[in-house]
C-alpha atoms as a PDB file:
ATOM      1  CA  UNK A   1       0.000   0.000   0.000  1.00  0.00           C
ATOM      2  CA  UNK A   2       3.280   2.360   0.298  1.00  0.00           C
ATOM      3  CA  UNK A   3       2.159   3.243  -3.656  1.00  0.00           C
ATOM      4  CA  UNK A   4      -1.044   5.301  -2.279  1.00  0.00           C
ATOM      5  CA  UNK A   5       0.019   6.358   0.338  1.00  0.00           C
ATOM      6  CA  UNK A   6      -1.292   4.756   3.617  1.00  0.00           C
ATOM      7  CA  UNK A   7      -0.058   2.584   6.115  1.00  0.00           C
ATOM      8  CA  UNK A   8      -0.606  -0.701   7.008  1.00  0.00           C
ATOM      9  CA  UNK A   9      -3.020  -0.180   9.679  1.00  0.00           C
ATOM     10  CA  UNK A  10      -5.063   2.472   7.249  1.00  0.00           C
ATOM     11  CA  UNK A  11      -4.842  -0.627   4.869  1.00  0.00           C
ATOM     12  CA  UNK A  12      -5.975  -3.128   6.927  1.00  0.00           C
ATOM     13  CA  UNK A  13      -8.969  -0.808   8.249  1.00  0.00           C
ATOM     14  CA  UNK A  14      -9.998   0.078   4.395  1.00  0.00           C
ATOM     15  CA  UNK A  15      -9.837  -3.705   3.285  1.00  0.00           C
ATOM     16  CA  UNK A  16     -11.222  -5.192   6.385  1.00  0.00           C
ATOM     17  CA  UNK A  17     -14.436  -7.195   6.260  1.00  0.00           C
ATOM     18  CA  UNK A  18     -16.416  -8.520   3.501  1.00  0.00           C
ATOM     19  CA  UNK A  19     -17.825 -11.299   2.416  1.00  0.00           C
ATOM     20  CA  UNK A  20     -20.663 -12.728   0.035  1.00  0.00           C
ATOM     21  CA  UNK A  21     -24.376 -12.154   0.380  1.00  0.00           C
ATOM     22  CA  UNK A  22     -26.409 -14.319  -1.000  1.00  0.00           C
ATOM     23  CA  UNK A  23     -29.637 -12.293  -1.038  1.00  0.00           C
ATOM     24  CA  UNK A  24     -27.780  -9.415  -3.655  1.00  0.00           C
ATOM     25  CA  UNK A  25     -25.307 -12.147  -4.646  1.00  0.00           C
ATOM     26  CA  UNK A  26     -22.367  -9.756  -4.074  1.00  0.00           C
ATOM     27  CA  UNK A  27     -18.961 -10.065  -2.713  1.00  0.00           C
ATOM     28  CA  UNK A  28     -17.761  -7.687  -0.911  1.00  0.00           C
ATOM     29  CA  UNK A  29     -14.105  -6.882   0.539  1.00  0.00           C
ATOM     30  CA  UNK A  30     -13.289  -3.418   1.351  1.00  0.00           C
ATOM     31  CA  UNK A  31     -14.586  -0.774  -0.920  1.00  0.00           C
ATOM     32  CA  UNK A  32     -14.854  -3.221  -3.691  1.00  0.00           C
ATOM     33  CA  UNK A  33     -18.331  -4.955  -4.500  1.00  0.00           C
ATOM     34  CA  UNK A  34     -18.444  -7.945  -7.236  1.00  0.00           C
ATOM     35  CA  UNK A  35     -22.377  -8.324  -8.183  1.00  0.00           C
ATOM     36  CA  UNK A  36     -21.910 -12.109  -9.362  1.00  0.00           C
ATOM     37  CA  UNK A  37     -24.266 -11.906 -12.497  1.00  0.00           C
ATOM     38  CA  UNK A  38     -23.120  -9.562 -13.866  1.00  0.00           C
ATOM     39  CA  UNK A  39     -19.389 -10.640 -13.454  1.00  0.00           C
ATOM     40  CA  UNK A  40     -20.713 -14.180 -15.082  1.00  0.00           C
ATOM     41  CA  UNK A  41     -22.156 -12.296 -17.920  1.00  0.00           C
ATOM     42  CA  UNK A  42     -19.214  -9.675 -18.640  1.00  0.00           C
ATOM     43  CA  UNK A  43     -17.295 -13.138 -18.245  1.00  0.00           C
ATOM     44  CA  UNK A  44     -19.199 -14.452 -21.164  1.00  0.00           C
ATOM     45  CA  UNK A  45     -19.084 -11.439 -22.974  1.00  0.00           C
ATOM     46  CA  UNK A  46     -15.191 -11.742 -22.992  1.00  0.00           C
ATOM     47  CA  UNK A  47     -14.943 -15.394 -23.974  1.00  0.00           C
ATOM     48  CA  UNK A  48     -17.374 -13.988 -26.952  1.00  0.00           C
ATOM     49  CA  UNK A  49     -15.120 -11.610 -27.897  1.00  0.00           C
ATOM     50  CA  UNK A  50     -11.820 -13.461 -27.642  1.00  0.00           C
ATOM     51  CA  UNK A  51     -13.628 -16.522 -29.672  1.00  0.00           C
ATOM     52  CA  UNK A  52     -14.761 -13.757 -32.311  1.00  0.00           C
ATOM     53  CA  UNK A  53     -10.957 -12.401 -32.677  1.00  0.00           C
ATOM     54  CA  UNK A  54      -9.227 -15.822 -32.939  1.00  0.00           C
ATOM     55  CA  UNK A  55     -11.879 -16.300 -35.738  1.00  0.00           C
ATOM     56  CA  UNK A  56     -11.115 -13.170 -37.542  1.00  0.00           C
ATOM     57  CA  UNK A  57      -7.283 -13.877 -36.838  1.00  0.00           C
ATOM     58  CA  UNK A  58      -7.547 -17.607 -38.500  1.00  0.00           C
ATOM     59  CA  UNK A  59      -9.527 -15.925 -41.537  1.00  0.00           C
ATOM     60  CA  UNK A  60      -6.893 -13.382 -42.397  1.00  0.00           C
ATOM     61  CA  UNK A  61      -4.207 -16.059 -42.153  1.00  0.00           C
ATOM     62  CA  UNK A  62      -6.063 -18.015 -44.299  1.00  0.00           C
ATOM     63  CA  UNK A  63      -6.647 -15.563 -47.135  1.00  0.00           C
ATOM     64  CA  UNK A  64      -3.024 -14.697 -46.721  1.00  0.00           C
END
């Protein structure tokens, strides 16, 4: 934590607690917050995009 700043002990208060609810489906830790669906479908959305690159990377190779 030296990079912003604070000490340990500021650290450790900021990041302290957390945990995952499973009423809002978050995880929490700190003053981060991770709403599970819509991590899973940004997820997807990446694995989409990645699969649609490769394809576009194995068509110009193969009109090369």
């Amino acid at each position: 934590m030296r990079d912003f700043n604070i000490d340990v002990y500021e650290a450790a208060a900021m990041y302290w607690g957390g945990g995952y609810d499973p009423i809002t489906e978050e995880v929490r830790e700190g003053p981060f917050v991770i709403v599970i669906p819509a991590a899973l479908e940004a997820a997807k959305g990446l694995q989409r995009a990645i699969y649609a690159a490769r394809q576009a990377v194995d068509r110009h190779r193969a009109s090369s």
